[in-house]
Protein backbone atom coordinates (compact mmCIF):
# COMPACT_ATOMS: atom_id res chain seq x y z
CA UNK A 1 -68.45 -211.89 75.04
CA UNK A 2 -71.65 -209.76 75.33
CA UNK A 3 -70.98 -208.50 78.94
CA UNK A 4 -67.27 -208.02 78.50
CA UNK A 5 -68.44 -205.69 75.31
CA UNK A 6 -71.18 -204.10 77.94
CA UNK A 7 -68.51 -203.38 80.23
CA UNK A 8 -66.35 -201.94 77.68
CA UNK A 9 -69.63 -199.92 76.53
CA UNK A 10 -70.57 -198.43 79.45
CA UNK A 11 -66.49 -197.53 80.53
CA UNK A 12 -65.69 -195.35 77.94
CA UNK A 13 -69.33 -194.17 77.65
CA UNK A 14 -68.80 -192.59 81.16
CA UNK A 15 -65.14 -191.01 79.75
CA UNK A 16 -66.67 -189.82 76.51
CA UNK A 17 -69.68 -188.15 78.48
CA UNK A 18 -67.21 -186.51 81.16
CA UNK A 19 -64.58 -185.66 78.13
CA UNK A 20 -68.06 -183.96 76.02
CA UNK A 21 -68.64 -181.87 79.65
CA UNK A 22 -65.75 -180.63 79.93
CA UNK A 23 -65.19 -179.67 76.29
CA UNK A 24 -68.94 -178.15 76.38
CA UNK A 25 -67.88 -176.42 79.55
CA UNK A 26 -64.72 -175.33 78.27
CA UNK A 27 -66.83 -173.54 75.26
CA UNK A 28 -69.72 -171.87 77.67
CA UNK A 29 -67.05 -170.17 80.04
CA UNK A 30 -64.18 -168.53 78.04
CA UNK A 31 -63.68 -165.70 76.69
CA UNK A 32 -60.62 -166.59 75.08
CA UNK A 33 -60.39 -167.55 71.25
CA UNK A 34 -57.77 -170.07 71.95
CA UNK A 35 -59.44 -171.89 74.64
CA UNK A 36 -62.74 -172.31 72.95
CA UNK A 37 -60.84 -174.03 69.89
CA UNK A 38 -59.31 -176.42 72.40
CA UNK A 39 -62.95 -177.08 73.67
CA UNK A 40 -64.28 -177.21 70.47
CA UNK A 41 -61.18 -179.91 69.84
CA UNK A 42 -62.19 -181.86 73.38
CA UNK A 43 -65.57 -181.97 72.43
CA UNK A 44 -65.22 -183.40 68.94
CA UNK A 45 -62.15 -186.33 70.55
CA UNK A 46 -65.47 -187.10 72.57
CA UNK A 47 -67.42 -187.35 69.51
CA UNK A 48 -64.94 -189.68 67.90
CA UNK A 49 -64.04 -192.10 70.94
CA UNK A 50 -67.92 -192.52 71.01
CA UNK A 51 -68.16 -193.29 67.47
CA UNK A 52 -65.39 -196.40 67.96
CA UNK A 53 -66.93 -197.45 70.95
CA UNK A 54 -70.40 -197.85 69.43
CA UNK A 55 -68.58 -199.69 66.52
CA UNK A 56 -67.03 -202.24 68.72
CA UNK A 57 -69.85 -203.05 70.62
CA UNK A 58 -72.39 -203.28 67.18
CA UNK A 59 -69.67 -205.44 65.38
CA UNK A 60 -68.91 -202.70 62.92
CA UNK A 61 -65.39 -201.61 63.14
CA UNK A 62 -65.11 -201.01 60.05
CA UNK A 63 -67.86 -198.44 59.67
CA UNK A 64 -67.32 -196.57 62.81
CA UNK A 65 -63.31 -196.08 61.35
CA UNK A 66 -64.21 -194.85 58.35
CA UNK A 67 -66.87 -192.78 60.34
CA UNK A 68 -64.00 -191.53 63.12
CA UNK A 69 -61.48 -190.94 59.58
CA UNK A 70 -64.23 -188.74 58.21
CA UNK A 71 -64.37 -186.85 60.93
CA UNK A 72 -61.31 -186.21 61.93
CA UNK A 73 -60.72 -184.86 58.62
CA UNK A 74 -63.81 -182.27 58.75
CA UNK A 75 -62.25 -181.66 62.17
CA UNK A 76 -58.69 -180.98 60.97
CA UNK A 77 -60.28 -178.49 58.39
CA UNK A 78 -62.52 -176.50 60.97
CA UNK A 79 -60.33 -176.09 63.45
CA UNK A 80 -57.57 -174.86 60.56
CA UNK A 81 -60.06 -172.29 59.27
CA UNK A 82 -61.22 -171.75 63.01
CA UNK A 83 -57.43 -170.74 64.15
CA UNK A 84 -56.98 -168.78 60.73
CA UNK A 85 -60.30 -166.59 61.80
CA UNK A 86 -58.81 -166.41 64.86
CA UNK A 87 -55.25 -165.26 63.78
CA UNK A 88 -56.75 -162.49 61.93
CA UNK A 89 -58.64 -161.09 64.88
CA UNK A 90 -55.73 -161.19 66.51
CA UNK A 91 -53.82 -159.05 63.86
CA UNK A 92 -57.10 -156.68 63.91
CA UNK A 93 -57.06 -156.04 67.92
CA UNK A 94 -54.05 -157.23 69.23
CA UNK A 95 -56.04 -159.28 71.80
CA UNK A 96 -57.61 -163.05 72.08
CA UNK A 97 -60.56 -161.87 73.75
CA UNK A 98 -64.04 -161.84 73.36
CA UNK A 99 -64.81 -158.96 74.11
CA UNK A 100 -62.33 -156.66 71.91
CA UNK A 101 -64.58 -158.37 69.40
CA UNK A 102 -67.18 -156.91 70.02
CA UNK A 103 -66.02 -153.44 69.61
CA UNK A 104 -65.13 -153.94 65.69
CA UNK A 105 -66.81 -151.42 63.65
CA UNK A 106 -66.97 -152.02 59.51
């Protein structure tokens, strides 16, 4: 039972550190509203699948769901505030980019 929980470990460890890259990567390189929130939204799905995973291999299921409930909910309100911030720029400038941004005045 320990290795097959090892093996399971060390899987999904590999996806959740490849899924965290390429929502960390995702952030560093756009310039695009939109697509940072969908990094921002990659990155935290790695957060969560890492959460379970370390719960099933401690023998605390129960724990790491009510951990991966809790944050999906703080997720579900950031990224709701996030895309509301982001709908009013878009009102303001007319454009999803950073660098529009940048020329706000006041």
């Amino acid at each position: 039972m320990m290795n097959d929980s090892a093996n399971i470990f060390w899987v999904f460890s590999i996806f959740t550190i490849l899924l965290f890259v390429c929502g960390f990567y995702c952030l560093m390189v756009t310039r695009n509203f939109i697509r940072a929130l969908i990094g921002l939204e990659i990155l935290t799905k790695a957060v969560t699948l890492l959460i379970i995973v370390a719960g099933y291999v401690s023998n605390r299921m129960a724990l790491a769901q009510s951990m991966a409930i809790t944050l999906i909910v703080v997720e579900v309100v950031v990224i709701a505030v996030a895309a509301g911030i982001i709908f009013g720029i878009f009102k303001k400038t007319g454009a999803l980019n950073v660098a529009k941004l940048r020329n706000l005045k006041g």
